[in-house]
C-alpha atoms as a PDB file:
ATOM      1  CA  UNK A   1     127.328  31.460 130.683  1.00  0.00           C
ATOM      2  CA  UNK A   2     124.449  29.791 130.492  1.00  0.00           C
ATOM      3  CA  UNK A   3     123.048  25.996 130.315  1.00  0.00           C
ATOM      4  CA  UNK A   4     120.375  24.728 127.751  1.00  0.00           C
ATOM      5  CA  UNK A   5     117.727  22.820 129.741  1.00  0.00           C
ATOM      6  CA  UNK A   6     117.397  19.841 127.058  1.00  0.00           C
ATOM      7  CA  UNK A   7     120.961  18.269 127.484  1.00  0.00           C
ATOM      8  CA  UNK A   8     122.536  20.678 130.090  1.00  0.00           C
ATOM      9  CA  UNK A   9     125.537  21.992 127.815  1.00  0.00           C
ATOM     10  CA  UNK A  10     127.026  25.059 129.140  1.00  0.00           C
ATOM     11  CA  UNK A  11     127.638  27.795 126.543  1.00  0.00           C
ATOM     12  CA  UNK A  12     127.778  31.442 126.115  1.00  0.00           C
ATOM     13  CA  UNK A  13     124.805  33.132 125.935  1.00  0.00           C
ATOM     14  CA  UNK A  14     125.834  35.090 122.621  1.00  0.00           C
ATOM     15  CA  UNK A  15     126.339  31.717 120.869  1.00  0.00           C
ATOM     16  CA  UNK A  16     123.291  30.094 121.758  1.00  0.00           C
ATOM     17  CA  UNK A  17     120.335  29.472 119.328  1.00  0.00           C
ATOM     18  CA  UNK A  18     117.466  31.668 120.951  1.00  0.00           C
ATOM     19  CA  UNK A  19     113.666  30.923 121.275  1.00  0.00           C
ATOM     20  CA  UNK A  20     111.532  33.950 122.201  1.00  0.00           C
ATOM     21  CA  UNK A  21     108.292  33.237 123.730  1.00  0.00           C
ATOM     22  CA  UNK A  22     105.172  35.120 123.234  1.00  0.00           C
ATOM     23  CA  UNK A  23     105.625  37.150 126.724  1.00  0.00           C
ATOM     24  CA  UNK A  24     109.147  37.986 125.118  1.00  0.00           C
ATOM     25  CA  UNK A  25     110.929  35.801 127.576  1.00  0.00           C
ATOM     26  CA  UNK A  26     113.677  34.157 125.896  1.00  0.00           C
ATOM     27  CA  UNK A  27     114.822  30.362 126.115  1.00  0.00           C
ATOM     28  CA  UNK A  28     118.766  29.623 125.108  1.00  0.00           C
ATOM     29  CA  UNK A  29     120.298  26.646 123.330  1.00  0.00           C
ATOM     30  CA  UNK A  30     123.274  24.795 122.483  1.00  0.00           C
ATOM     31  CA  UNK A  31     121.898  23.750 119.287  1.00  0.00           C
ATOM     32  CA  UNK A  32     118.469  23.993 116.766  1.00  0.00           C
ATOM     33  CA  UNK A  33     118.304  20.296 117.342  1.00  0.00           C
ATOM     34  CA  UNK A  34     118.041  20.812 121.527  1.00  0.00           C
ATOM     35  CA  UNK A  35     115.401  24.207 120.448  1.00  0.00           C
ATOM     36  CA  UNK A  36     113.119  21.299 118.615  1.00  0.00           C
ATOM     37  CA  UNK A  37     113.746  18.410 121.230  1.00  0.00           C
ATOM     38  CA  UNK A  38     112.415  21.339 123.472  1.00  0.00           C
ATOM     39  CA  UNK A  39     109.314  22.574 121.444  1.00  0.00           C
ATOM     40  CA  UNK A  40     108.311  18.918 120.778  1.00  0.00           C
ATOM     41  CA  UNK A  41     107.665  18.207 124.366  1.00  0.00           C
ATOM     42  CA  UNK A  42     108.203  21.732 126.845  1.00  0.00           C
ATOM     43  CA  UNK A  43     106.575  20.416 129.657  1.00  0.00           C
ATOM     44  CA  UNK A  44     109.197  18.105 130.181  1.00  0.00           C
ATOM     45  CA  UNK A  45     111.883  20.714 130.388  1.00  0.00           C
ATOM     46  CA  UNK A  46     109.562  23.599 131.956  1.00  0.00           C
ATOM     47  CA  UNK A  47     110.910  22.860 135.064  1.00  0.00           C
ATOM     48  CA  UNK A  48     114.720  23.635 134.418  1.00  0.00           C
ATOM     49  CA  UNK A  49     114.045  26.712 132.580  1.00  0.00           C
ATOM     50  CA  UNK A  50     114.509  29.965 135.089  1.00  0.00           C
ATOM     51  CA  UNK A  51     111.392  32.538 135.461  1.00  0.00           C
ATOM     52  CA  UNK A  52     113.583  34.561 132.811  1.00  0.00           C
ATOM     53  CA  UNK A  53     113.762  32.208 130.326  1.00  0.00           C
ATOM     54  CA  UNK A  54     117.338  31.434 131.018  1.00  0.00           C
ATOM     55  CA  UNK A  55     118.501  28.391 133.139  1.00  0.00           C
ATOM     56  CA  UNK A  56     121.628  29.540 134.983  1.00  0.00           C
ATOM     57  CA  UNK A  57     125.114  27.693 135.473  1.00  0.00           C
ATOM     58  CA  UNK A  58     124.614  26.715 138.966  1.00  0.00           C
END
């Protein structure tokens, strides 16, 4: 499980909508509309994303 860093919805990792970065780290979402939300503004959500690329259920 993971949990998209734009609205914190935890979902399965399978399921998620998937942005690879150019260093082929991968960010996970709950939704395309959370992926955009993201990619309008990342340095607002850099900070909840995990070295990896994916923010873990804590």
């Amino acid at each position: 499980m993971i949990q998209d860093p734009v609205c914190g919805t935890i979902i399965k990792k399978e399921e998620a909508v998937t942005l690879t970065l150019e260093n082929n780290k991968k960010i996970y979402f709950c939704s395309r509309k959370c992926m955009l939300i993201f990619l309008k503004n990342p340095d607002k959500y850099v900070g909840k994303v995990h070295l990896h690329g994916i923010y873990p259920l804590v």
